[in-house]
C-alpha atoms as a PDB file:
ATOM      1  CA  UNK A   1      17.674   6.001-174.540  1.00  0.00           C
ATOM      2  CA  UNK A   2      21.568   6.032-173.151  1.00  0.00           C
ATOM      3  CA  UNK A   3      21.961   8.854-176.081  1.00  0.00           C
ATOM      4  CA  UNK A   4      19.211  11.049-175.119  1.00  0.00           C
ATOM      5  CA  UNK A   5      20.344  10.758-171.321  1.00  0.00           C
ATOM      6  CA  UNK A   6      23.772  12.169-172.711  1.00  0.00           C
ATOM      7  CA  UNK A   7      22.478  14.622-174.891  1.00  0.00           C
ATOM      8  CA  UNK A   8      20.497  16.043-171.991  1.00  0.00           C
ATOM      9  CA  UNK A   9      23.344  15.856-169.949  1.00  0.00           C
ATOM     10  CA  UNK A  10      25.596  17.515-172.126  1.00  0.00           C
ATOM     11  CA  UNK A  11      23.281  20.381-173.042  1.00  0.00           C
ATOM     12  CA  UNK A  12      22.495  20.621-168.988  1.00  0.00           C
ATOM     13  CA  UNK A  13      26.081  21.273-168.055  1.00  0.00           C
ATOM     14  CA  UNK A  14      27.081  23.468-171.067  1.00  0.00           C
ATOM     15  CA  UNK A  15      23.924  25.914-169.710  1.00  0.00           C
ATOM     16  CA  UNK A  16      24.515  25.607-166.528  1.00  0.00           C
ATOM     17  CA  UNK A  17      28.177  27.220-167.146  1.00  0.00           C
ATOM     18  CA  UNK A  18      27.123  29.798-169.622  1.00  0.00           C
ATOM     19  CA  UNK A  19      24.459  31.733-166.616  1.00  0.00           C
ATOM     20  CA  UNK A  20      27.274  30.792-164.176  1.00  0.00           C
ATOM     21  CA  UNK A  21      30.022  32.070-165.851  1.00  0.00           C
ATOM     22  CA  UNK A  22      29.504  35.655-165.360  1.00  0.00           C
ATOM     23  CA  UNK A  23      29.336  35.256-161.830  1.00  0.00           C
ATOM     24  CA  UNK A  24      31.751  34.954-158.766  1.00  0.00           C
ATOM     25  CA  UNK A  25      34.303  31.832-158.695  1.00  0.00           C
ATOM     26  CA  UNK A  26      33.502  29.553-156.571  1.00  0.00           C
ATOM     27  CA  UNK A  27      35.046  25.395-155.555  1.00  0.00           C
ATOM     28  CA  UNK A  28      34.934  23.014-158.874  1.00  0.00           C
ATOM     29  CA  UNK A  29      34.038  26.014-161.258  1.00  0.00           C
ATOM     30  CA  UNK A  30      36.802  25.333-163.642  1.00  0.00           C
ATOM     31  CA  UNK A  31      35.937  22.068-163.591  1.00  0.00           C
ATOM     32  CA  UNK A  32      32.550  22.859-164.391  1.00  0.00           C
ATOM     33  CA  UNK A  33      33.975  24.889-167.466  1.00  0.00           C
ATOM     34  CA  UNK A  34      36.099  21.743-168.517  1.00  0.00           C
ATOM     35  CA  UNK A  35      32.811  19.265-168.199  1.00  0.00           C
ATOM     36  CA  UNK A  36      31.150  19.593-171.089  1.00  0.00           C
ATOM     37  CA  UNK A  37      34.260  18.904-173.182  1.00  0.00           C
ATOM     38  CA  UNK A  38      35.394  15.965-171.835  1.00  0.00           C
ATOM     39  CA  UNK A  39      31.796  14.119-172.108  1.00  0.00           C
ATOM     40  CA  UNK A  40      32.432  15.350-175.701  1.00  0.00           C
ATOM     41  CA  UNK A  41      35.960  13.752-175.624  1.00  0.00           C
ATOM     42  CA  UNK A  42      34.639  10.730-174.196  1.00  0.00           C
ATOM     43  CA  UNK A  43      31.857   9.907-176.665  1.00  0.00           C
ATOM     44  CA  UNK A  44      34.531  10.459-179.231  1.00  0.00           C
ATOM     45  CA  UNK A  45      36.879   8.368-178.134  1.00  0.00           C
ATOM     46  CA  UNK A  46      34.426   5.510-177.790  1.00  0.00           C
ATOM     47  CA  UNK A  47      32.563   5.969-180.761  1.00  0.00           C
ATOM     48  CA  UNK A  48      35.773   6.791-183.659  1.00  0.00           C
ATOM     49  CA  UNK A  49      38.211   4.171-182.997  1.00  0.00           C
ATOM     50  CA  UNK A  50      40.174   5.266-186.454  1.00  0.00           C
ATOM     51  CA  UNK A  51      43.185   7.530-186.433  1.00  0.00           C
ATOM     52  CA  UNK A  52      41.373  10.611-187.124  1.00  0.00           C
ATOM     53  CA  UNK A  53      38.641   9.856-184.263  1.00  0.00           C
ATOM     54  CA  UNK A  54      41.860   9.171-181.986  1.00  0.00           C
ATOM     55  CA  UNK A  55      43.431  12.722-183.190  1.00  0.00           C
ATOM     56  CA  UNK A  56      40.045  14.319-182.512  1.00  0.00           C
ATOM     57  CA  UNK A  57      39.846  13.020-179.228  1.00  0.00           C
ATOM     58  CA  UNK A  58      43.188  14.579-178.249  1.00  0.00           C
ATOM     59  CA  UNK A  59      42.734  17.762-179.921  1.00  0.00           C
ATOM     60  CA  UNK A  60      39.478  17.644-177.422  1.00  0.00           C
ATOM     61  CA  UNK A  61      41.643  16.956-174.195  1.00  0.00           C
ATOM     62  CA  UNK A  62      43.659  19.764-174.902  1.00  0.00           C
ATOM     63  CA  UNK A  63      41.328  21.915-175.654  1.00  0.00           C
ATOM     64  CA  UNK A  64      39.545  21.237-171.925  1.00  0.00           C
ATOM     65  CA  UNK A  65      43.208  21.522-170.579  1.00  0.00           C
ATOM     66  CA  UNK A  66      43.187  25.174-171.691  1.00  0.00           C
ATOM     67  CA  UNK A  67      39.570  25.340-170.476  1.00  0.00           C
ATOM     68  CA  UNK A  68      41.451  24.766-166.865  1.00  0.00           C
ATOM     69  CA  UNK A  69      44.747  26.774-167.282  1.00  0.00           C
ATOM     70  CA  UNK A  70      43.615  30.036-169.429  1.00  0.00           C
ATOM     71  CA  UNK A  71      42.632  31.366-166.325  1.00  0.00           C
ATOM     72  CA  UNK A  72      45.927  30.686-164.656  1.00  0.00           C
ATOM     73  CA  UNK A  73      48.355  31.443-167.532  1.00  0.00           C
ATOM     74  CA  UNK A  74      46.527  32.861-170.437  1.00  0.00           C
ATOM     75  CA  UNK A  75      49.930  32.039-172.406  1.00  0.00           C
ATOM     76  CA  UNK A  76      49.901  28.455-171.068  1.00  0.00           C
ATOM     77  CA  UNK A  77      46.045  28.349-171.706  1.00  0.00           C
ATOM     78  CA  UNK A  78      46.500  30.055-175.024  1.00  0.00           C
ATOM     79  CA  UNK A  79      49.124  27.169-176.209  1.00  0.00           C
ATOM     80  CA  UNK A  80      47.312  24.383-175.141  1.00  0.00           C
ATOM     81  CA  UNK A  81      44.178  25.184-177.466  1.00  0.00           C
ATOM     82  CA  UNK A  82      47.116  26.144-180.109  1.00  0.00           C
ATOM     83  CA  UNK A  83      48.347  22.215-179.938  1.00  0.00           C
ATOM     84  CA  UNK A  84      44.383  21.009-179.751  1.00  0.00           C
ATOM     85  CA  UNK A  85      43.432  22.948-183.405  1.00  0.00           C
ATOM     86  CA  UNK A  86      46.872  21.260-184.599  1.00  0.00           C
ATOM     87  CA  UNK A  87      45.483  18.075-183.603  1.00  0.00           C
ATOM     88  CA  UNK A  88      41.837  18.918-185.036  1.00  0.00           C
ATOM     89  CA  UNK A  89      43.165  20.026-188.037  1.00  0.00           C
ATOM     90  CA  UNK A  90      45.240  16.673-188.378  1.00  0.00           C
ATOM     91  CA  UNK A  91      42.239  14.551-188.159  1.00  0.00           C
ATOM     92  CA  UNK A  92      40.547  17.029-190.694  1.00  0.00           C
ATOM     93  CA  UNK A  93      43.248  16.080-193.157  1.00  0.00           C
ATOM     94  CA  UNK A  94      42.123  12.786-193.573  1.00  0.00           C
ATOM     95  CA  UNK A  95      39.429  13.685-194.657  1.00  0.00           C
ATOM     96  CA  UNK A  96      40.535  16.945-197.201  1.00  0.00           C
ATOM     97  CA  UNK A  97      38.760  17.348-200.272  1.00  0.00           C
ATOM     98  CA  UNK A  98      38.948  20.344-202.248  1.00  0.00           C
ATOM     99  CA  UNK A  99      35.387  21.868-204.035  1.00  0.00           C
ATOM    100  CA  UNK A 100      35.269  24.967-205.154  1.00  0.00           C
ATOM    101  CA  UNK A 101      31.872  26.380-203.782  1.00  0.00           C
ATOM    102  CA  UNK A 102      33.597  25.912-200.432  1.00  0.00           C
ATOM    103  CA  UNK A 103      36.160  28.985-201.380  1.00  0.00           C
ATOM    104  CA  UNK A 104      33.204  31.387-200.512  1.00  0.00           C
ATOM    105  CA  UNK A 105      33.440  30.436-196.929  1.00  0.00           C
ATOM    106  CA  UNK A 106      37.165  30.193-196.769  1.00  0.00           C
ATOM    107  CA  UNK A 107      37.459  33.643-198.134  1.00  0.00           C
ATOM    108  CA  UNK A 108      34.703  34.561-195.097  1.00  0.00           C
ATOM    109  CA  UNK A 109      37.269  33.235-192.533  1.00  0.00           C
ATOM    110  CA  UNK A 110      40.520  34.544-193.588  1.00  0.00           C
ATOM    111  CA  UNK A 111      38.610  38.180-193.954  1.00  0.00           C
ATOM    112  CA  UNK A 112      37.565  37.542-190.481  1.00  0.00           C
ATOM    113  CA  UNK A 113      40.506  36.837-189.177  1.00  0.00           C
ATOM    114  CA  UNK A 114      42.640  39.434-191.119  1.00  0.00           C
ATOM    115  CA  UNK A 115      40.061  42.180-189.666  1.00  0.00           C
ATOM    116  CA  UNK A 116      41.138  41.157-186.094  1.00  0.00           C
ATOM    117  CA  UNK A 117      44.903  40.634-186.491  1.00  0.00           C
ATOM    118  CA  UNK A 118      44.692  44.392-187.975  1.00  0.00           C
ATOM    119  CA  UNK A 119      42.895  45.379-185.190  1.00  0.00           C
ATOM    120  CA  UNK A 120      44.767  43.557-182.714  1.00  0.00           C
ATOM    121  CA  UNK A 121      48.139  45.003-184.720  1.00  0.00           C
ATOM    122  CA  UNK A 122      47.097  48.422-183.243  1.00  0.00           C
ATOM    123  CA  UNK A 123      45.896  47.113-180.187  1.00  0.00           C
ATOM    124  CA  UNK A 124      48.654  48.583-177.257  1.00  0.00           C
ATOM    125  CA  UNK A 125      47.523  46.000-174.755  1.00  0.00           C
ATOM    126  CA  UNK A 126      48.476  43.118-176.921  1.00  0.00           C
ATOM    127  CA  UNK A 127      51.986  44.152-177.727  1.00  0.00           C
ATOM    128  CA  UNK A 128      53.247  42.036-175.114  1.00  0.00           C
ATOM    129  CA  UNK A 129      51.797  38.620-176.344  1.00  0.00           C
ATOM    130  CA  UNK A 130      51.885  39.699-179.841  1.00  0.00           C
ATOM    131  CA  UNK A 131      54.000  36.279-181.124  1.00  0.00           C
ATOM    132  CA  UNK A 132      51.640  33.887-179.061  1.00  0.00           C
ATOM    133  CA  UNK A 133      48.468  35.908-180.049  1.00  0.00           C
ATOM    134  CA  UNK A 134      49.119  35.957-183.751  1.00  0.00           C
ATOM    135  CA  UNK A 135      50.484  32.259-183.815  1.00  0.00           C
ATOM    136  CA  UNK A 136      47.529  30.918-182.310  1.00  0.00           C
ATOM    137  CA  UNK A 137      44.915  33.235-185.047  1.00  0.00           C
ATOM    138  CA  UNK A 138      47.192  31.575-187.792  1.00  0.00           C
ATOM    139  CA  UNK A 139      46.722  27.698-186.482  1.00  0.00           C
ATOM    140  CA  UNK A 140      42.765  28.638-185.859  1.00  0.00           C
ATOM    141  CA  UNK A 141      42.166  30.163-189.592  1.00  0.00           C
ATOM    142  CA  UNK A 142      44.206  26.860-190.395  1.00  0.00           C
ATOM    143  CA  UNK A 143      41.908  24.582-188.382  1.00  0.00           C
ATOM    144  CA  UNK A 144      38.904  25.915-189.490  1.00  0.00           C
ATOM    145  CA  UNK A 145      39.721  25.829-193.569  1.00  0.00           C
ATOM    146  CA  UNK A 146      40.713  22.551-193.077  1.00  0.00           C
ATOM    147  CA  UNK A 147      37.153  21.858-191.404  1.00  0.00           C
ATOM    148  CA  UNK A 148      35.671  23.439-194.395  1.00  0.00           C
ATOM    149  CA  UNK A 149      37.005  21.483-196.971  1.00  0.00           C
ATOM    150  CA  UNK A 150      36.444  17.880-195.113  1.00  0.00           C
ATOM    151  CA  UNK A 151      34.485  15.020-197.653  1.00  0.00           C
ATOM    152  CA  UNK A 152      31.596  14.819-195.522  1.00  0.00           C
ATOM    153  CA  UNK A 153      28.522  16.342-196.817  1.00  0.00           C
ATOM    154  CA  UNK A 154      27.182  17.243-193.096  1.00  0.00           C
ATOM    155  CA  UNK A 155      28.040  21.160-192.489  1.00  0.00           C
ATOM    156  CA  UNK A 156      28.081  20.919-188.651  1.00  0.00           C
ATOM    157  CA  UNK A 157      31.507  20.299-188.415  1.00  0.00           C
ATOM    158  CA  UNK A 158      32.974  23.259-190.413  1.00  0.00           C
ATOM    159  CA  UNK A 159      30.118  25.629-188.952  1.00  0.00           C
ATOM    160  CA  UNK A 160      31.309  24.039-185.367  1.00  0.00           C
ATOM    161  CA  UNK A 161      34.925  25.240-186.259  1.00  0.00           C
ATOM    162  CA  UNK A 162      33.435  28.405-187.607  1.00  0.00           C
ATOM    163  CA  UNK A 163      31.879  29.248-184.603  1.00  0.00           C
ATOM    164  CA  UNK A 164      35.408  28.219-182.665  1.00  0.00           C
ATOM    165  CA  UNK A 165      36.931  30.861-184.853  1.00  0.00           C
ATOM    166  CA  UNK A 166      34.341  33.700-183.638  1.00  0.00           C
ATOM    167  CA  UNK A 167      34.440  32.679-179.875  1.00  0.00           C
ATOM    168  CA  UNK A 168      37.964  33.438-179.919  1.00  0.00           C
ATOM    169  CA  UNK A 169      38.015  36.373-181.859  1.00  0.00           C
ATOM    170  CA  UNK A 170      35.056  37.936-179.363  1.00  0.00           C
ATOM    171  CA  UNK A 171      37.787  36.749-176.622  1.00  0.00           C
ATOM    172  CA  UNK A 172      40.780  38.772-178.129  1.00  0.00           C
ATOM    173  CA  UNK A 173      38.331  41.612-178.615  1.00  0.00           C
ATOM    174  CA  UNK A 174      37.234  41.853-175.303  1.00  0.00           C
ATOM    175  CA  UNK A 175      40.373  41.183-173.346  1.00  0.00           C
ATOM    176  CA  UNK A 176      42.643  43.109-175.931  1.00  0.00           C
ATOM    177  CA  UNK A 177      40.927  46.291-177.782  1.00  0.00           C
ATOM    178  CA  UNK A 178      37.326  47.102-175.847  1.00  0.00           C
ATOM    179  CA  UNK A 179      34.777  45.206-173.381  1.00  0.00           C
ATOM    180  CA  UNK A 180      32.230  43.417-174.936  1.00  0.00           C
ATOM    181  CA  UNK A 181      28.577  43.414-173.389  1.00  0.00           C
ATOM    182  CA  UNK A 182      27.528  40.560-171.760  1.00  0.00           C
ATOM    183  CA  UNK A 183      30.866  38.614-173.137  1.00  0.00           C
ATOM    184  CA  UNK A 184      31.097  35.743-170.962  1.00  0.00           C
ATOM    185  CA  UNK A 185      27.976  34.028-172.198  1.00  0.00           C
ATOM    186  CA  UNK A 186      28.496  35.293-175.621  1.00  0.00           C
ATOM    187  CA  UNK A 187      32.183  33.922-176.041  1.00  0.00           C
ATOM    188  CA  UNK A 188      31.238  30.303-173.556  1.00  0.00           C
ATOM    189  CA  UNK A 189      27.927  29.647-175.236  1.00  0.00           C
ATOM    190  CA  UNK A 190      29.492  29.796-179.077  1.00  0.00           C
ATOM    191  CA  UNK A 191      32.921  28.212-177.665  1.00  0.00           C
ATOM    192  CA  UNK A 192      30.747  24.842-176.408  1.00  0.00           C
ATOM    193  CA  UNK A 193      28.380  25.111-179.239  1.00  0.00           C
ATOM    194  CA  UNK A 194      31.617  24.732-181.575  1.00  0.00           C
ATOM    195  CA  UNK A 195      33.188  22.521-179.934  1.00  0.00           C
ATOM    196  CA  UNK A 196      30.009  20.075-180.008  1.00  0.00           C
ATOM    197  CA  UNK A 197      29.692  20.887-183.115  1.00  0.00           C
ATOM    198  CA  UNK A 198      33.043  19.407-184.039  1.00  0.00           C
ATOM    199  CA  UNK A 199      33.196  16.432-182.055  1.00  0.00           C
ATOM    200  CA  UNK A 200      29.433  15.189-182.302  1.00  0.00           C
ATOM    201  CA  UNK A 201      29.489  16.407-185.971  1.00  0.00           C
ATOM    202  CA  UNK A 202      31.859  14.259-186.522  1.00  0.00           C
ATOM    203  CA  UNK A 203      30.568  11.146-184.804  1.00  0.00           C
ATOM    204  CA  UNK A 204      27.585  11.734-187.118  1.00  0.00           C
ATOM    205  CA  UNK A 205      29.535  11.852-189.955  1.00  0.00           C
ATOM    206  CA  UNK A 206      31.263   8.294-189.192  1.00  0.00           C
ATOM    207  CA  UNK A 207      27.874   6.778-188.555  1.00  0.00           C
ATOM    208  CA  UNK A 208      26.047   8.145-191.611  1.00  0.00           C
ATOM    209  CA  UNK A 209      29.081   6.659-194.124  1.00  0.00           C
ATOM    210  CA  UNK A 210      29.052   3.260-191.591  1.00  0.00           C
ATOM    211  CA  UNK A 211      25.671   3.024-192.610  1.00  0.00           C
ATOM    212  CA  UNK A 212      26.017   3.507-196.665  1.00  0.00           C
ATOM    213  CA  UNK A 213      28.881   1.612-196.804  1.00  0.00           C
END
């Protein structure tokens, strides 16, 4: 019953942000933006009490930290989801193992994100934060190959990290080469679906091997 009540919840607030976020600011709205991550972060860090659970979690707290400061600093912002995919793709580790039909959807990603850095490359408006920009697409495509190739059979992890990988890319579109229609509830709706993805994916994961061990 308590996990339906926070399912609810957690699929309440991430809504509720996506039709808000196109609108006017307003008092708590950051905070709003940051919500659904840290009941994400939360469940985590009661539920995976191992080293990778505990390196998920923080990956997860910085990742709401950039939720609050992007919009403040987008360098600042940018860096603290930089450090969270370092800490995501730490916890990944520990779980690496390398199968070859997985290649197909590796190859996918680093297409992906070679098609934006190009078009990024020529982009004049991102000349300034060119180092940052192209640092943080290099940890990302990192992150997410990393989710790819984790033991557990369950996909929603690596499809979670997938879909981390195109919210940002629709962000660096948008803000750096043309406007995107409707781009606020495209780029917030696939950035909390990945990041549920990720951390509830991987809460799944732990309970389905608790339960065949």
């Amino acid at each position: 019953m308590q996990r339906r009540i926070y399912f609810i919840a957690l699929a309440f607030f991430s809504i509720l942000y996506v039709v808000l976020s196109a609108g006017d600011p307003f008092f708590g709205k950051v905070f709003l933006k940051a919500l659904p991550i840290w009941m994400v972060a939360i469940h985590v860090f009661l539920t995976l009490k191992d080293r990778k659970g505990r390196l998920l979690f923080i990956g997860l707290l910085f990742g709401s930290a950039g939720d609050v400061l992007i919009g403040v600093n987008f360098v600042i912002g940018l860096g603290m989801f930089l450090i969270g995919h370092l800490f995501y793709t730490s916890s990944f580790l520990h779980q690496w193992k390398f199968q070859a039909w997985k290649l197909a959807p590796v190859a996918a990603v680093v297409a992906i994100t070679v098609i934006v850095a190009n078009s990024l490359g020529a982009a004049p408006k991102v000349q300034p934060l060119k180092i940052p920009v192209f640092a943080y697409m290099g940890v990302i495509m990192l992150m997410v190959i990393t989710a790819i190739f984790r033991s557990p059979k369950s996909p929603a992890v690596w499809i979670g990290a997938v879909f981390f990988l195109l919210s940002d890319a629709m962000i660096a579109i948008n803000k750096f080469i043309f406007p995107i229609e409707h781009e606020s509830y495209l780029i917030m709706g696939t950035y909390y679906l990945a990041q549920i993805l990720i951390g509830e994916g991987s809460i799944e994961d732990n309970r389905r091997s608790a339960s065949q061990a």
